[in-house]
PDB file of N, CA and C in Angstrom:
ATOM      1  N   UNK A   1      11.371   4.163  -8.390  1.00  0.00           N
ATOM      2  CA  UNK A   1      10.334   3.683  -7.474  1.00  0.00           C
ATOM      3  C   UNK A   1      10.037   2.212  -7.784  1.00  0.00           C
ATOM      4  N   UNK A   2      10.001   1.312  -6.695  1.00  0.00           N
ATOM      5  CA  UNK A   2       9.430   0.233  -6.484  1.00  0.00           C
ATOM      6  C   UNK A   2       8.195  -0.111  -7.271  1.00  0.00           C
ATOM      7  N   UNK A   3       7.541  -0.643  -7.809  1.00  0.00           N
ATOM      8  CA  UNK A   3       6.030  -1.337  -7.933  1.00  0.00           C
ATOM      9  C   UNK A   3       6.021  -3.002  -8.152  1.00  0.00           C
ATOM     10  N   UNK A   4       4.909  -2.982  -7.899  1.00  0.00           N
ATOM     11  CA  UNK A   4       4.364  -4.239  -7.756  1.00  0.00           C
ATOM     12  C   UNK A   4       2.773  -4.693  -8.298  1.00  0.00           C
ATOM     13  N   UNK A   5       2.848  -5.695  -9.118  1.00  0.00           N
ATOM     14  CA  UNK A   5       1.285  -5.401  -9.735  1.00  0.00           C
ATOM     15  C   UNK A   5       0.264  -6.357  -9.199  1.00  0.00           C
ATOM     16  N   UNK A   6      -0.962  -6.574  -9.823  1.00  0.00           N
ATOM     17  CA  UNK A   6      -2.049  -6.900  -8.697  1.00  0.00           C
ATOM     18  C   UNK A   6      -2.128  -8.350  -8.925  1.00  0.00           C
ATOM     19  N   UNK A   7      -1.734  -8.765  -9.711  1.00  0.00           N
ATOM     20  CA  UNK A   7      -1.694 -10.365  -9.635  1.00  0.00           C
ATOM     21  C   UNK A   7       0.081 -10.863  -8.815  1.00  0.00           C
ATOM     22  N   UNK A   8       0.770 -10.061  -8.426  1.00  0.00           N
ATOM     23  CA  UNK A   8       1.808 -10.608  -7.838  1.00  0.00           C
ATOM     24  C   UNK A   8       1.011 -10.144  -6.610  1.00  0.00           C
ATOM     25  N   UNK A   9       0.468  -9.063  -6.061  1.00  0.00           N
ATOM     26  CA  UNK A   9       0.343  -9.128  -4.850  1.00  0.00           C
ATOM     27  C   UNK A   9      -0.509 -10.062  -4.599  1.00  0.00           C
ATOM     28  N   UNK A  10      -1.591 -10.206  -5.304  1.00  0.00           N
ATOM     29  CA  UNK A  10      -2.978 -11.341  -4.845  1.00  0.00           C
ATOM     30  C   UNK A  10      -1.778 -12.755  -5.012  1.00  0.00           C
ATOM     31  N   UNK A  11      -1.322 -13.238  -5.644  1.00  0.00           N
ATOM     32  CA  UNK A  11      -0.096 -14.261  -5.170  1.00  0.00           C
ATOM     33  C   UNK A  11       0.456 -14.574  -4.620  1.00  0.00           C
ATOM     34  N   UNK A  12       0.700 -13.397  -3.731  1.00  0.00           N
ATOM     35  CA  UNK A  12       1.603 -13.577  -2.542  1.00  0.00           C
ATOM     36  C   UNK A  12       0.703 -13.317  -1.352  1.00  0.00           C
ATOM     37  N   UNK A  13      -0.659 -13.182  -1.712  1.00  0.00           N
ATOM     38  CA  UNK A  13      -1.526 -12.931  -0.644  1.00  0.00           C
ATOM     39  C   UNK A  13      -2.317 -14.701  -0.757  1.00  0.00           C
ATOM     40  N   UNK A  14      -2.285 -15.065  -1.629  1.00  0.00           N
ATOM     41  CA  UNK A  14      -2.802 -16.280  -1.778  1.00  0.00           C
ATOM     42  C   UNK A  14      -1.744 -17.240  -0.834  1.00  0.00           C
ATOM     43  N   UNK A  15      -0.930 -17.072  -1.137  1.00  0.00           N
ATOM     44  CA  UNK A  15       0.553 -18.437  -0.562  1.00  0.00           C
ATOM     45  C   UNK A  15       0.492 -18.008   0.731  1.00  0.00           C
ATOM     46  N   UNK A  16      -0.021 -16.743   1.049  1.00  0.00           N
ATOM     47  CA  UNK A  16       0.265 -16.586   2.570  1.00  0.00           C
ATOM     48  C   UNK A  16       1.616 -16.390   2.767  1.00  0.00           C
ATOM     49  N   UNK A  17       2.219 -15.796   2.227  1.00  0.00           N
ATOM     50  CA  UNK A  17       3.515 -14.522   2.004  1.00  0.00           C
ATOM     51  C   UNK A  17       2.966 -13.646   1.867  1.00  0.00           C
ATOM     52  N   UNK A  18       2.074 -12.337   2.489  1.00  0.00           N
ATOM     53  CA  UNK A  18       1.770 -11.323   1.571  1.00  0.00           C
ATOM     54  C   UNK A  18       3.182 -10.146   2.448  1.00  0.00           C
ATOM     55  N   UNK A  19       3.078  -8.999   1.644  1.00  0.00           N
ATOM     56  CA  UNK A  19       4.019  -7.908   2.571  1.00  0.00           C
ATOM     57  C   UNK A  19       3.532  -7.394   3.318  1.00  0.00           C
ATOM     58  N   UNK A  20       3.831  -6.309   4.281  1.00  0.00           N
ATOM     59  CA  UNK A  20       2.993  -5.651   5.110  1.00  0.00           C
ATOM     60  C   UNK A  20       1.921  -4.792   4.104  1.00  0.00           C
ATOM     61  N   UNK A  21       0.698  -4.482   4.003  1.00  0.00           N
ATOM     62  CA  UNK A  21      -0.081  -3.547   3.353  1.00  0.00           C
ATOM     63  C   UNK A  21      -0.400  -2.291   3.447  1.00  0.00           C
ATOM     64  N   UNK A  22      -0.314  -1.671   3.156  1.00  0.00           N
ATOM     65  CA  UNK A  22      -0.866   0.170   3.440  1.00  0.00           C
ATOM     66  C   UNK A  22      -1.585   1.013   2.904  1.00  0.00           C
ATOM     67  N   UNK A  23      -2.924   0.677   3.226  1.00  0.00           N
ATOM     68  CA  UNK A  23      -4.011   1.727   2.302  1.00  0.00           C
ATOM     69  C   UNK A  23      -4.043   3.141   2.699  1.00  0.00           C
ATOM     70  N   UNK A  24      -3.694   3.762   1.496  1.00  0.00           N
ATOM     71  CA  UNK A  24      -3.510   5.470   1.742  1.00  0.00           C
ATOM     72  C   UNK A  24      -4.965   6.205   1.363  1.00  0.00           C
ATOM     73  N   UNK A  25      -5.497   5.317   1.341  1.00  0.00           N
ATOM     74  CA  UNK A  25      -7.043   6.306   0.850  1.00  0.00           C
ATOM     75  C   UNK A  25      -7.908   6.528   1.948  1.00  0.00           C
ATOM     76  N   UNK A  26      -9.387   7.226   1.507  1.00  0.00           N
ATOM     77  CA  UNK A  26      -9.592   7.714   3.234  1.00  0.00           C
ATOM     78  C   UNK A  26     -10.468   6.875   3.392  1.00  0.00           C
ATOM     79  N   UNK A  27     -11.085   7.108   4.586  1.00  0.00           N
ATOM     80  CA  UNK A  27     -11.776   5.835   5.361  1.00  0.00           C
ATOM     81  C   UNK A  27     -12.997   5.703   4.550  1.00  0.00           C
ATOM     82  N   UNK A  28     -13.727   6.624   3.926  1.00  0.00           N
ATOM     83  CA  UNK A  28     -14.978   6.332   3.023  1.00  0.00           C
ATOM     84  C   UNK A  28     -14.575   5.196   1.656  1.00  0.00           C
ATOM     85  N   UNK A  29     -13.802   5.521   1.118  1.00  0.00           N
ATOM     86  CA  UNK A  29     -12.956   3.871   0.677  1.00  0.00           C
ATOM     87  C   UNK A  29     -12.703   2.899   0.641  1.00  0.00           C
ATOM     88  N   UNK A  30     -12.389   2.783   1.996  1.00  0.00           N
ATOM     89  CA  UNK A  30     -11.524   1.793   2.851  1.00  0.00           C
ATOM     90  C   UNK A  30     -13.123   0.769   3.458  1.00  0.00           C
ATOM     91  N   UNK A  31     -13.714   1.862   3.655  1.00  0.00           N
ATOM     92  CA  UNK A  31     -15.272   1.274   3.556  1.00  0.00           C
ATOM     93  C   UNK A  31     -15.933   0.392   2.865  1.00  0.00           C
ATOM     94  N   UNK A  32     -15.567   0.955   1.452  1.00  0.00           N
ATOM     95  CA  UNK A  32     -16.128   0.588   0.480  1.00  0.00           C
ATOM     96  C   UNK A  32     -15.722  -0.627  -0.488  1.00  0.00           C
ATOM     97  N   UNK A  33     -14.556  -0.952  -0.014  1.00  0.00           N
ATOM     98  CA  UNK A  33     -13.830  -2.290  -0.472  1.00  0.00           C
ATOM     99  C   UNK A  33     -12.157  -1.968   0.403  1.00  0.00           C
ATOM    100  N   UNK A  34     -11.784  -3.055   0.992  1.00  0.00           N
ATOM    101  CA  UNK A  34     -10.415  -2.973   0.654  1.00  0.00           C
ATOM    102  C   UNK A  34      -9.838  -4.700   0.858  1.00  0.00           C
ATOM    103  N   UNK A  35      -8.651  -4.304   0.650  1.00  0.00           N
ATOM    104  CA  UNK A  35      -7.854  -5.842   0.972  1.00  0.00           C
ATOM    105  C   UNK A  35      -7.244  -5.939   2.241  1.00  0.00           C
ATOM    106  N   UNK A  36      -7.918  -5.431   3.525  1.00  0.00           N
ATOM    107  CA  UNK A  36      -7.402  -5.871   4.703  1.00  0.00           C
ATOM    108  C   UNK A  36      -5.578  -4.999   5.022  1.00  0.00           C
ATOM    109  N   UNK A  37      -5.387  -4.355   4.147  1.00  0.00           N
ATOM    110  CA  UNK A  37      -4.421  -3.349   4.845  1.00  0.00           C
ATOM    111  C   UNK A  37      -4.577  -2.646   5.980  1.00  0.00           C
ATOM    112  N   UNK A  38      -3.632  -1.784   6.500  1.00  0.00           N
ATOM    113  CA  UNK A  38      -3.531  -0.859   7.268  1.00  0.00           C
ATOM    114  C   UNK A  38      -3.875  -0.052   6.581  1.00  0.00           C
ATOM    115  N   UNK A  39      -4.934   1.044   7.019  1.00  0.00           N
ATOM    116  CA  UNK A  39      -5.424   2.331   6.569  1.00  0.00           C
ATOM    117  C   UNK A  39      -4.569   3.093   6.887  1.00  0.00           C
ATOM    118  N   UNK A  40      -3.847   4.252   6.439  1.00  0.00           N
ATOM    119  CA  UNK A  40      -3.181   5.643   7.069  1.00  0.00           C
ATOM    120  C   UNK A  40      -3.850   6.290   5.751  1.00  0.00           C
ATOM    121  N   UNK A  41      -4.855   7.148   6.179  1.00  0.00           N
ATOM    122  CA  UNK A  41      -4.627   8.309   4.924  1.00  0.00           C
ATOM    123  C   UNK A  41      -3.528   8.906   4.642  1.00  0.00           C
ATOM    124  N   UNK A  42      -3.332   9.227   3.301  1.00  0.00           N
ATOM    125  CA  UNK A  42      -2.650   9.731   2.608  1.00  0.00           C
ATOM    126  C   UNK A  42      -1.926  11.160   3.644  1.00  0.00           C
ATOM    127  N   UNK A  43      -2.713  11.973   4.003  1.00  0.00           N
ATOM    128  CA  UNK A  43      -2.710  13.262   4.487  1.00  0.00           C
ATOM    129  C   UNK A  43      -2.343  12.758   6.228  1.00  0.00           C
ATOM    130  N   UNK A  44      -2.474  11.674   6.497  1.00  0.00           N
ATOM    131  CA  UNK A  44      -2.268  11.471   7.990  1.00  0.00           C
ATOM    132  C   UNK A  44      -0.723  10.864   7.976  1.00  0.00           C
ATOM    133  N   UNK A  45      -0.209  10.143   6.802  1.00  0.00           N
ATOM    134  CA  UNK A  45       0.969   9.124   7.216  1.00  0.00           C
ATOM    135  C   UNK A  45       2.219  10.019   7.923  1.00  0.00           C
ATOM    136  N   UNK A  46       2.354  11.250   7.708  1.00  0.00           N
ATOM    137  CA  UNK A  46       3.978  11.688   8.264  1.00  0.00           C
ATOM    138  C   UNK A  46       3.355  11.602   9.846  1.00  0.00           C
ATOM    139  N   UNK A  47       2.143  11.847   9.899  1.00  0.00           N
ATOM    140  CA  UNK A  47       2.425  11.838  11.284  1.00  0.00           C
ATOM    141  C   UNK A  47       2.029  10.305  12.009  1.00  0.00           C
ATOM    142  N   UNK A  48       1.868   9.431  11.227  1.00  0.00           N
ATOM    143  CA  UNK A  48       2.081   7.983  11.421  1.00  0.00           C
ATOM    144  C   UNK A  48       3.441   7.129  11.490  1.00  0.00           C
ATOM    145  N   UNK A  49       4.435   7.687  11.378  1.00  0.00           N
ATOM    146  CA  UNK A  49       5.487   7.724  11.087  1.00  0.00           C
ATOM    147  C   UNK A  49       5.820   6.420  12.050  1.00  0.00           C
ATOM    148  N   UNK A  50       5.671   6.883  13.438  1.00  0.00           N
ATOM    149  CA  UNK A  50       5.642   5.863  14.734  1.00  0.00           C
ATOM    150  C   UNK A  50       4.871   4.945  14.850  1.00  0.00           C
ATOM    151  N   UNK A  51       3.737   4.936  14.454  1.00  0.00           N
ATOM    152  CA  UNK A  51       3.218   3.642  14.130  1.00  0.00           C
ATOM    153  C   UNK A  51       3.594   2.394  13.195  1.00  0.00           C
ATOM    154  N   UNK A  52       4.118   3.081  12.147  1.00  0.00           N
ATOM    155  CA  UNK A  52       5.007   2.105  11.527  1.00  0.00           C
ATOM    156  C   UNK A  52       6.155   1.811  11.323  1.00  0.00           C
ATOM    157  N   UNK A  53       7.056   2.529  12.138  1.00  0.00           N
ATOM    158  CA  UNK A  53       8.510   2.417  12.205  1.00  0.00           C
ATOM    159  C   UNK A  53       8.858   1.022  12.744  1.00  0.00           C
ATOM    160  N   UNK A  54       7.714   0.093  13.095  1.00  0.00           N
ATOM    161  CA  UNK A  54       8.133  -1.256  13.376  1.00  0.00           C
ATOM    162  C   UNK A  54       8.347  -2.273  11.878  1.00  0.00           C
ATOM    163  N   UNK A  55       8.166  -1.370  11.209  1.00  0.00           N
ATOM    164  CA  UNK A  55       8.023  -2.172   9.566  1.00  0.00           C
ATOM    165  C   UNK A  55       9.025  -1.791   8.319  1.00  0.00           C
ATOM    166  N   UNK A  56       9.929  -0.927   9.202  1.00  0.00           N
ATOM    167  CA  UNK A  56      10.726  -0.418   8.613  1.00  0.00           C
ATOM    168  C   UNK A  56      11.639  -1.378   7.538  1.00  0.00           C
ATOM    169  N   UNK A  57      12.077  -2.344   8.030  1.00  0.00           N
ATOM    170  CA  UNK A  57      12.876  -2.977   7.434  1.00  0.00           C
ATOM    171  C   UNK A  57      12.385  -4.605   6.789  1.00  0.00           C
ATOM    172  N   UNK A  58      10.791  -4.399   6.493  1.00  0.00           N
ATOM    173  CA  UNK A  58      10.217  -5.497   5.824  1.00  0.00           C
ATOM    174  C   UNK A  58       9.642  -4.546   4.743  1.00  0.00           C
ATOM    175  N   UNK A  59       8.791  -5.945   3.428  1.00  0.00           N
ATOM    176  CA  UNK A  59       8.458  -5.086   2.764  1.00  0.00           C
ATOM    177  C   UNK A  59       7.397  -4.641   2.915  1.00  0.00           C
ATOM    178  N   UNK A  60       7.326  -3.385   1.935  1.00  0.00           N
ATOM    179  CA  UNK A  60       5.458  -2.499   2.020  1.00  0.00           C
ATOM    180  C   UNK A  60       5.407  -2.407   1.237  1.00  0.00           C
ATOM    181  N   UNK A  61       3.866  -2.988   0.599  1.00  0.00           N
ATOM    182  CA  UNK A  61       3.302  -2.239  -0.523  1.00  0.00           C
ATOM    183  C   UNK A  61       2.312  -1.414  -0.057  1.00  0.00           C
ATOM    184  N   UNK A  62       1.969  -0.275  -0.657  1.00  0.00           N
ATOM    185  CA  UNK A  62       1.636   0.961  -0.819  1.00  0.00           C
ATOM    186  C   UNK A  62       0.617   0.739  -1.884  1.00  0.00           C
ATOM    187  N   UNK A  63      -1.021   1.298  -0.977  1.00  0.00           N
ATOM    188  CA  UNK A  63      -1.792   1.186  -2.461  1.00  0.00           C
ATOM    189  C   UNK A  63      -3.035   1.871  -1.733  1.00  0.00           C
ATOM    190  N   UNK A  64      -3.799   2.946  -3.384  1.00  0.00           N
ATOM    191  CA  UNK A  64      -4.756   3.621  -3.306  1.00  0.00           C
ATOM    192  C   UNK A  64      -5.950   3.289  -4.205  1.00  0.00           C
ATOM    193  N   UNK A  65      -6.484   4.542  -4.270  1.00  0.00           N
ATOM    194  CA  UNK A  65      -7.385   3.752  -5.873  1.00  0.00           C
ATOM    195  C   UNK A  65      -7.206   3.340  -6.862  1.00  0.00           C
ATOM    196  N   UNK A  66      -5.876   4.600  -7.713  1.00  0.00           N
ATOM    197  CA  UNK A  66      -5.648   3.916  -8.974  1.00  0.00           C
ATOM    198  C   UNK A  66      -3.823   4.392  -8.874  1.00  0.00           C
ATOM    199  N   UNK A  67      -2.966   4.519  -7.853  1.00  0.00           N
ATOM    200  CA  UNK A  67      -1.815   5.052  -7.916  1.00  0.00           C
ATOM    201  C   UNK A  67      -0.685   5.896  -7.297  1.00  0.00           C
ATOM    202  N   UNK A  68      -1.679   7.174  -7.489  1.00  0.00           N
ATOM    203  CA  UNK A  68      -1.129   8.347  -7.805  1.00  0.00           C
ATOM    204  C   UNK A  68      -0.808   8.310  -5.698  1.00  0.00           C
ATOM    205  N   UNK A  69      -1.785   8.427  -5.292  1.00  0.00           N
ATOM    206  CA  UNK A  69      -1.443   8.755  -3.633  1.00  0.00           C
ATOM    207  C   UNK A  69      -0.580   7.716  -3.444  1.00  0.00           C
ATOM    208  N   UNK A  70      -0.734   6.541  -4.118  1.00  0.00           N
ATOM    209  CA  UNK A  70       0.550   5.666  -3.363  1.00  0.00           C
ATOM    210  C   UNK A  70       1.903   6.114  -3.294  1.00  0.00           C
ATOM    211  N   UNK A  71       1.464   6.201  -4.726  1.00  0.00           N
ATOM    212  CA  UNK A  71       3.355   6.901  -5.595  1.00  0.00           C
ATOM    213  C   UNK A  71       3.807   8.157  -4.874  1.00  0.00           C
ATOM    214  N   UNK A  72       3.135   8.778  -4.163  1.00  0.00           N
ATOM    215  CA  UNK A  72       3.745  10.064  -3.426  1.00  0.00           C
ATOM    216  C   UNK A  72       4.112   9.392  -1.604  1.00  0.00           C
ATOM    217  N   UNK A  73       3.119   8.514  -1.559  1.00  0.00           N
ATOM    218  CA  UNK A  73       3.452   7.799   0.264  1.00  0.00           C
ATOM    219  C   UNK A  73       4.553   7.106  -0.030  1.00  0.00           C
ATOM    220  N   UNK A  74       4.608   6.212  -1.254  1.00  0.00           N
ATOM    221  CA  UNK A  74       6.350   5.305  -1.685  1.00  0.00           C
ATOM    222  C   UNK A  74       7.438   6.464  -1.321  1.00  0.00           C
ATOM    223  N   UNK A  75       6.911   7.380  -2.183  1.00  0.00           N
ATOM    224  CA  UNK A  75       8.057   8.223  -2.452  1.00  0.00           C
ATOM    225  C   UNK A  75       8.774   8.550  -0.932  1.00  0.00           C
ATOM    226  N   UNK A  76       7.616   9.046  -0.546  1.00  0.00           N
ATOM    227  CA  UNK A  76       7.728   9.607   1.159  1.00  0.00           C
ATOM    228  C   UNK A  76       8.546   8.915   2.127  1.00  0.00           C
ATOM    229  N   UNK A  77       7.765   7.330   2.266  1.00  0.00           N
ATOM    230  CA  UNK A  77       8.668   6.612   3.176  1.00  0.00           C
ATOM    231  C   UNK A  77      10.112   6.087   2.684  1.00  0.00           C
ATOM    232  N   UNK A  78      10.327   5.994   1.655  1.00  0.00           N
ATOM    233  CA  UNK A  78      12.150   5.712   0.808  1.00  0.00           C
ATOM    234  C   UNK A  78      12.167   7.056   1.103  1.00  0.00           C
ATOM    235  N   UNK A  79      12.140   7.830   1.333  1.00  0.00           N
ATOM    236  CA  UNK A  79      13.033   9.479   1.810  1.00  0.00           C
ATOM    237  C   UNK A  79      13.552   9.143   3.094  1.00  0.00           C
ATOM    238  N   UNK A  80      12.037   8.611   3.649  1.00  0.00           N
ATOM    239  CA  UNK A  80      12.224   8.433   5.381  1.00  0.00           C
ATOM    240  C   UNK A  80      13.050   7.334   5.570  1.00  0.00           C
ATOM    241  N   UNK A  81      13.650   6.637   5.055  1.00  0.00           N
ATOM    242  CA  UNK A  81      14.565   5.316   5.247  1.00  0.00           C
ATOM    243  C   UNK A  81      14.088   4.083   4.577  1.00  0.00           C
ATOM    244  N   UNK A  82      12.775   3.808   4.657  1.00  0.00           N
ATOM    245  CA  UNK A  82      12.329   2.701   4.254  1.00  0.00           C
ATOM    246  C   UNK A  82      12.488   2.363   3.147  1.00  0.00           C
ATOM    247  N   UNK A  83      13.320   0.870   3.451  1.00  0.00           N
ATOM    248  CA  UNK A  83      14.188   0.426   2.334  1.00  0.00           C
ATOM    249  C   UNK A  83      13.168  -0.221   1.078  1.00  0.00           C
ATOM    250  N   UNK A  84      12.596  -0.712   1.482  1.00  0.00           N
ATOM    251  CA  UNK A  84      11.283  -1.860   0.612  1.00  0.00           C
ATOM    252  C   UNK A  84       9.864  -1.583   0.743  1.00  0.00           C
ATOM    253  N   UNK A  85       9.843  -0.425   0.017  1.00  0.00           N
ATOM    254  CA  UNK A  85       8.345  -0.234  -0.194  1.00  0.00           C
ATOM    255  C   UNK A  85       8.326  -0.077  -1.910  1.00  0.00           C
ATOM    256  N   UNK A  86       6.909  -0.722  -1.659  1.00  0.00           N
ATOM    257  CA  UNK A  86       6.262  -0.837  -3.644  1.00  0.00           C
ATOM    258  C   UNK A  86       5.208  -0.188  -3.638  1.00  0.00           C
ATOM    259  N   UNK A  87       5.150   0.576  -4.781  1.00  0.00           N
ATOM    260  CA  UNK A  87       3.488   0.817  -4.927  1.00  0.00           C
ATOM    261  C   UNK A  87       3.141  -0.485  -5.731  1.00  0.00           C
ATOM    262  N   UNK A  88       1.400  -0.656  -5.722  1.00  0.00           N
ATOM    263  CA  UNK A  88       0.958  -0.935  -6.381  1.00  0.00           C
ATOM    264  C   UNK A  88       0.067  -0.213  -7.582  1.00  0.00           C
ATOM    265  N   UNK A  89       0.428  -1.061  -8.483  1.00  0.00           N
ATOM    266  CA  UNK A  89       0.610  -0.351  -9.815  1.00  0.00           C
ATOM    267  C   UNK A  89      -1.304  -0.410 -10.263  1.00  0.00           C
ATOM    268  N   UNK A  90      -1.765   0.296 -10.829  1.00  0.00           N
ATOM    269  CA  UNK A  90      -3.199   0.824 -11.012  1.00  0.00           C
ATOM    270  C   UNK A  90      -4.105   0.768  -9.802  1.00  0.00           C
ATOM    271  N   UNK A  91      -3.561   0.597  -8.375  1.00  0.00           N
ATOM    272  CA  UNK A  91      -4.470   0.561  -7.325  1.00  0.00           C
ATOM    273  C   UNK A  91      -5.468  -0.089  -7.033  1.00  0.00           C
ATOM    274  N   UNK A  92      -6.468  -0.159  -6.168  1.00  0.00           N
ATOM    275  CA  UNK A  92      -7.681  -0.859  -6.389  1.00  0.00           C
ATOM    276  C   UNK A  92      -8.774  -0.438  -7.515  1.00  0.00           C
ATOM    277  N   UNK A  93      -8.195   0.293  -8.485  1.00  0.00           N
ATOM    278  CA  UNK A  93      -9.236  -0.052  -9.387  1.00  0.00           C
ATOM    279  C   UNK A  93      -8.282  -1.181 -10.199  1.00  0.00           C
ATOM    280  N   UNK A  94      -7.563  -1.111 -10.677  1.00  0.00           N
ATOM    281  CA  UNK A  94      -6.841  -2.737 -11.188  1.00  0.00           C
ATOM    282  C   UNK A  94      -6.872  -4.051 -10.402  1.00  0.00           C
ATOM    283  N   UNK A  95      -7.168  -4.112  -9.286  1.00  0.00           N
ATOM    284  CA  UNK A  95      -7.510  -4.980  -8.429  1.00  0.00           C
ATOM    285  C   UNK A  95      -8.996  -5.747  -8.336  1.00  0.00           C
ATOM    286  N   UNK A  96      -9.856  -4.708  -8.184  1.00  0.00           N
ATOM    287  CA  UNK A  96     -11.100  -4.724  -8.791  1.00  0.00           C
ATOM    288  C   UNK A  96     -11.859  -4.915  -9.960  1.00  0.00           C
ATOM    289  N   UNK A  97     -10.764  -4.773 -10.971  1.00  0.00           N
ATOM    290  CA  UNK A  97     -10.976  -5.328 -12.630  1.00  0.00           C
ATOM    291  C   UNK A  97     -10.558  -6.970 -12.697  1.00  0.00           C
ATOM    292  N   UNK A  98      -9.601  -6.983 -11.979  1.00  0.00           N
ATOM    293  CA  UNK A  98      -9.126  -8.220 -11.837  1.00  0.00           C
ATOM    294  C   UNK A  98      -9.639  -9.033 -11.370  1.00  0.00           C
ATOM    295  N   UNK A  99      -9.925  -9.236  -9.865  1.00  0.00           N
ATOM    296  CA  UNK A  99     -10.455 -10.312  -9.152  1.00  0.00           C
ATOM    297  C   UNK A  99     -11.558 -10.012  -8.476  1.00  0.00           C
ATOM    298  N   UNK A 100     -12.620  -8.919  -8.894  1.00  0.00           N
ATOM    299  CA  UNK A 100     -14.039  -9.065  -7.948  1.00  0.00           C
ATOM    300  C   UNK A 100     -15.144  -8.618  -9.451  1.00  0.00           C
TER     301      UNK A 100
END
């Protein structure tokens, strides 16, 4: 599996390169802080499938609170074809230790 950690993504979100984003957590979350990703819950993405099949072939990082849901949506979409997806590595709680 892919990862990617929170000072390369805030880097590449800084330069204005960032990848496509994908928050897998649920909307009470997503509420509560995020970095401007696309929301798909975790439990909603297979059937999101079509919504993002336009992103298929750029990269994605993949990120939850601290991991674990990413690492199963990574897993998911590299089954489904998608060549370049990362999790991010400790989620927004490493993000949140970091820069807020």
């Amino acid at each position: 599996m892919q990862t990617i950690s929170s000072e390369e993504l805030k880097d590449r979100i800084d330069k204005g390169t960032p990848p496509i984003i994908i928050d897998v957590r649920e909307l009470y979350e997503y509420d509560e802080f995020n970095i401007n990703g696309i929301l798909i819950p975790l439990g909603n993405l297979k059937e999101s499938l079509a919504e993002i099949e336009k992103y298929r072939d750029m990269e994605i990082v993949i990120h939850c609170r601290s991991g674990a849901r990413s690492a199963a949506a990574t897993d998911f979409l590299t089954k489904q074809g998608f060549s370049n997806v990362k999790n991010l590595v400790g989620g927004m709680l490493d993000w949140q230790s970091k820069f807020c």
